[in-house]
Protein backbone atom coordinates (compact mmCIF):
# COMPACT_ATOMS: atom_id res chain seq x y z
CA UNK A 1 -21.18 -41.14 -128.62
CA UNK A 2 -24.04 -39.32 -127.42
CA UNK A 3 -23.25 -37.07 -124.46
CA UNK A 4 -25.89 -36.50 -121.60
CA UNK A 5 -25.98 -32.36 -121.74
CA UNK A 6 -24.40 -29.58 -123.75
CA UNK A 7 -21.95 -28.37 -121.39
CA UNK A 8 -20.31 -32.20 -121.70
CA UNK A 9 -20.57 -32.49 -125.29
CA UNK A 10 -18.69 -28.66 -125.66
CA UNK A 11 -16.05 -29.90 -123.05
CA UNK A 12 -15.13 -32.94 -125.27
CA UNK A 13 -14.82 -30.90 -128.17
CA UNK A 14 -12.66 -28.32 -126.41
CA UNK A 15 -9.20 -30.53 -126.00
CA UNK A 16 -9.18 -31.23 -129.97
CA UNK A 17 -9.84 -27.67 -130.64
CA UNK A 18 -7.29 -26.19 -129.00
CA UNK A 19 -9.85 -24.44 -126.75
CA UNK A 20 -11.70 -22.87 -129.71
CA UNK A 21 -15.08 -24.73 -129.73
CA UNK A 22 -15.80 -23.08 -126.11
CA UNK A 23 -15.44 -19.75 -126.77
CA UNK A 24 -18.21 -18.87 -128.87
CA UNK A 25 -20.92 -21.01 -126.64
CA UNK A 26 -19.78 -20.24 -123.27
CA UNK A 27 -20.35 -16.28 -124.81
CA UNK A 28 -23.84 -17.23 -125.87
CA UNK A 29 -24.64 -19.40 -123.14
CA UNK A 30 -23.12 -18.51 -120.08
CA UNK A 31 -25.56 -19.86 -117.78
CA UNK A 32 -25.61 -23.30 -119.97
CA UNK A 33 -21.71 -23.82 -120.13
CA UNK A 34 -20.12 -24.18 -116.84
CA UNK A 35 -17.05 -26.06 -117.65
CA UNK A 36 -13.64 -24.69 -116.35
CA UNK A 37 -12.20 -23.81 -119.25
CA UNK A 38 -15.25 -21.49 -120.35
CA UNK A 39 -14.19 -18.02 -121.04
CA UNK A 40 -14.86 -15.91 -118.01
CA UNK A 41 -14.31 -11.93 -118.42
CA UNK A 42 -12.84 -10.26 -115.27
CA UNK A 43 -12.26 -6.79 -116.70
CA UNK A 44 -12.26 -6.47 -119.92
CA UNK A 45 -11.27 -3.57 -121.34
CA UNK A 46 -11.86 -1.33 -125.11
CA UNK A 47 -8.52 -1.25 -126.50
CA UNK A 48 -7.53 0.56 -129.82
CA UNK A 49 -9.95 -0.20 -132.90
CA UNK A 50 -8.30 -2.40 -135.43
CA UNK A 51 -9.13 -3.44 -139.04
CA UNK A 52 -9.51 -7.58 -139.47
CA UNK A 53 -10.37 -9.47 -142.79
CA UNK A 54 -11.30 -6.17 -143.94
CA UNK A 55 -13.58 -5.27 -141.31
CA UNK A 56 -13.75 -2.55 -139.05
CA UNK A 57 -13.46 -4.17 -134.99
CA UNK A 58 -14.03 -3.41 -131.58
CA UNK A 59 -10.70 -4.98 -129.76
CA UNK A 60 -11.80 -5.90 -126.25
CA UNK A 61 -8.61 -6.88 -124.11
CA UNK A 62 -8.53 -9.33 -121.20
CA UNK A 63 -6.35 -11.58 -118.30
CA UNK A 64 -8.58 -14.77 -118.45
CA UNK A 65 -7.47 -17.41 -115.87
CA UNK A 66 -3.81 -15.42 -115.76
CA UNK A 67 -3.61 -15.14 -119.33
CA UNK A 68 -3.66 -12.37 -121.88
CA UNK A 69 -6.39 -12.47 -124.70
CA UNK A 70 -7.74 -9.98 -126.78
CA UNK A 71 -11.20 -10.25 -129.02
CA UNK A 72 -11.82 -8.74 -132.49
CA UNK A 73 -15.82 -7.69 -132.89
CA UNK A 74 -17.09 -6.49 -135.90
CA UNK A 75 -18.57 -3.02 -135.45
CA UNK A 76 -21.25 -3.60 -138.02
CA UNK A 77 -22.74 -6.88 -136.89
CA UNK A 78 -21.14 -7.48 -133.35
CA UNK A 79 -19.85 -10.91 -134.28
CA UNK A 80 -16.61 -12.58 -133.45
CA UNK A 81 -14.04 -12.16 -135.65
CA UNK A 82 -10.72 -13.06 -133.92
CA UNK A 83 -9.16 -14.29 -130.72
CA UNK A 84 -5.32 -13.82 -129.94
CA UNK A 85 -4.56 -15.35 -126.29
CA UNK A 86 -0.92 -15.68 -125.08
CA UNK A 87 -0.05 -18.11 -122.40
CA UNK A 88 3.09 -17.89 -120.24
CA UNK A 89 4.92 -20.58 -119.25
CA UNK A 90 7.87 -21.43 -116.80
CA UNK A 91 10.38 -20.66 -120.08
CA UNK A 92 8.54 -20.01 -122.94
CA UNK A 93 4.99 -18.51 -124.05
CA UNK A 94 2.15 -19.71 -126.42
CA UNK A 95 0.99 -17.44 -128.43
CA UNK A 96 -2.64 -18.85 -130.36
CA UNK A 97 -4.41 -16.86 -132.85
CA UNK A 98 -7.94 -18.18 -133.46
CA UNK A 99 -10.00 -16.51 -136.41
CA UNK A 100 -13.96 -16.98 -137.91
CA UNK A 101 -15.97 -16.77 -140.33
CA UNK A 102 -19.23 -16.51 -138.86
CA UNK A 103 -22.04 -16.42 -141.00
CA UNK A 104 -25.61 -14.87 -140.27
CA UNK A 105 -28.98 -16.87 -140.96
CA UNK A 106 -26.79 -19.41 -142.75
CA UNK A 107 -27.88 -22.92 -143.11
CA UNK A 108 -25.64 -25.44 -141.18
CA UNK A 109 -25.47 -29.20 -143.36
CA UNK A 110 -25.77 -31.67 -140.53
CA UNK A 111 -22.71 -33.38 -141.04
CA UNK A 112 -20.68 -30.60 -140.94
CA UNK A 113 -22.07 -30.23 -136.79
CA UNK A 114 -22.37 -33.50 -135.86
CA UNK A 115 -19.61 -34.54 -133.38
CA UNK A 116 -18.05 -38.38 -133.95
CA UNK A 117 -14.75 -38.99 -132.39
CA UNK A 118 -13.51 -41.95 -133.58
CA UNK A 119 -14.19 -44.88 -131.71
CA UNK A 120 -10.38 -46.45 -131.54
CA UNK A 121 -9.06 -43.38 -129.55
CA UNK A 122 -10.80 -42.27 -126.61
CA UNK A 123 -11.85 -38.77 -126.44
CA UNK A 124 -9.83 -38.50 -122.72
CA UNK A 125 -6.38 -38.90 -124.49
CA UNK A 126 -7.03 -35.61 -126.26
CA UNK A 127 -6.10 -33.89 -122.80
């Protein structure tokens, strides 16, 4: 399936995610990823410090479309460590916890970026 811009081909990637493959773009890219779901600060704010996979963090906590997440930046090299968002719902709340393990100047194998749904499920039924 070859998808006609980026913003498309992050959107279909979101719903099998759980949300996590826009996260990291829509920070990067913000002017290239426009799709709803994209994370959009409204005021974020520096919450207490906190230690993660033995790494000293920034926590930066936010409401993002009426939800309560909170980020985990390394101090050292500023990358994304952790996301925790909660959702709330009529009688019950989610509660995800996304982590990485970014690497810097790695080498990415193709296959391991390449994006093939399979082709007996749509990608739509994901929603």
């Amino acid at each position: 399936m070859k998808l006609e811009s980026l913003d498309n081909a992050i959107a279909a990637a979101t719903g099998i995610s759980g949300g996590s493959a826009i996260t990291v773009p829509t920070m990067l890219l913000p002017e290239e990823i426009t799709w709803r779901r994209a994370i959009r600060f409204s005021e974020p704010k520096r919450i207490d410090d906190d230690l993660f996979d033995k790494k000293d963090c920034f926590r930066i906590h936010d409401i993002i479309y009426g939800n309560a997440v909170t980020f985990w930046v390394d101090k050292k090299t500023f990358l994304l460590r952790k996301m925790y968002r909660e959702q709330e719902f009529e009688d019950f709340i989610a509660q995800t916890t996304t982590t990485y393990k970014p690497v810097l100047n790695g080498q990415a194998m193709e296959d391991l970026i390449e994006f093939n749904p399979p082709e007996a499920i749509p990608w739509w039924q994901f929603w």
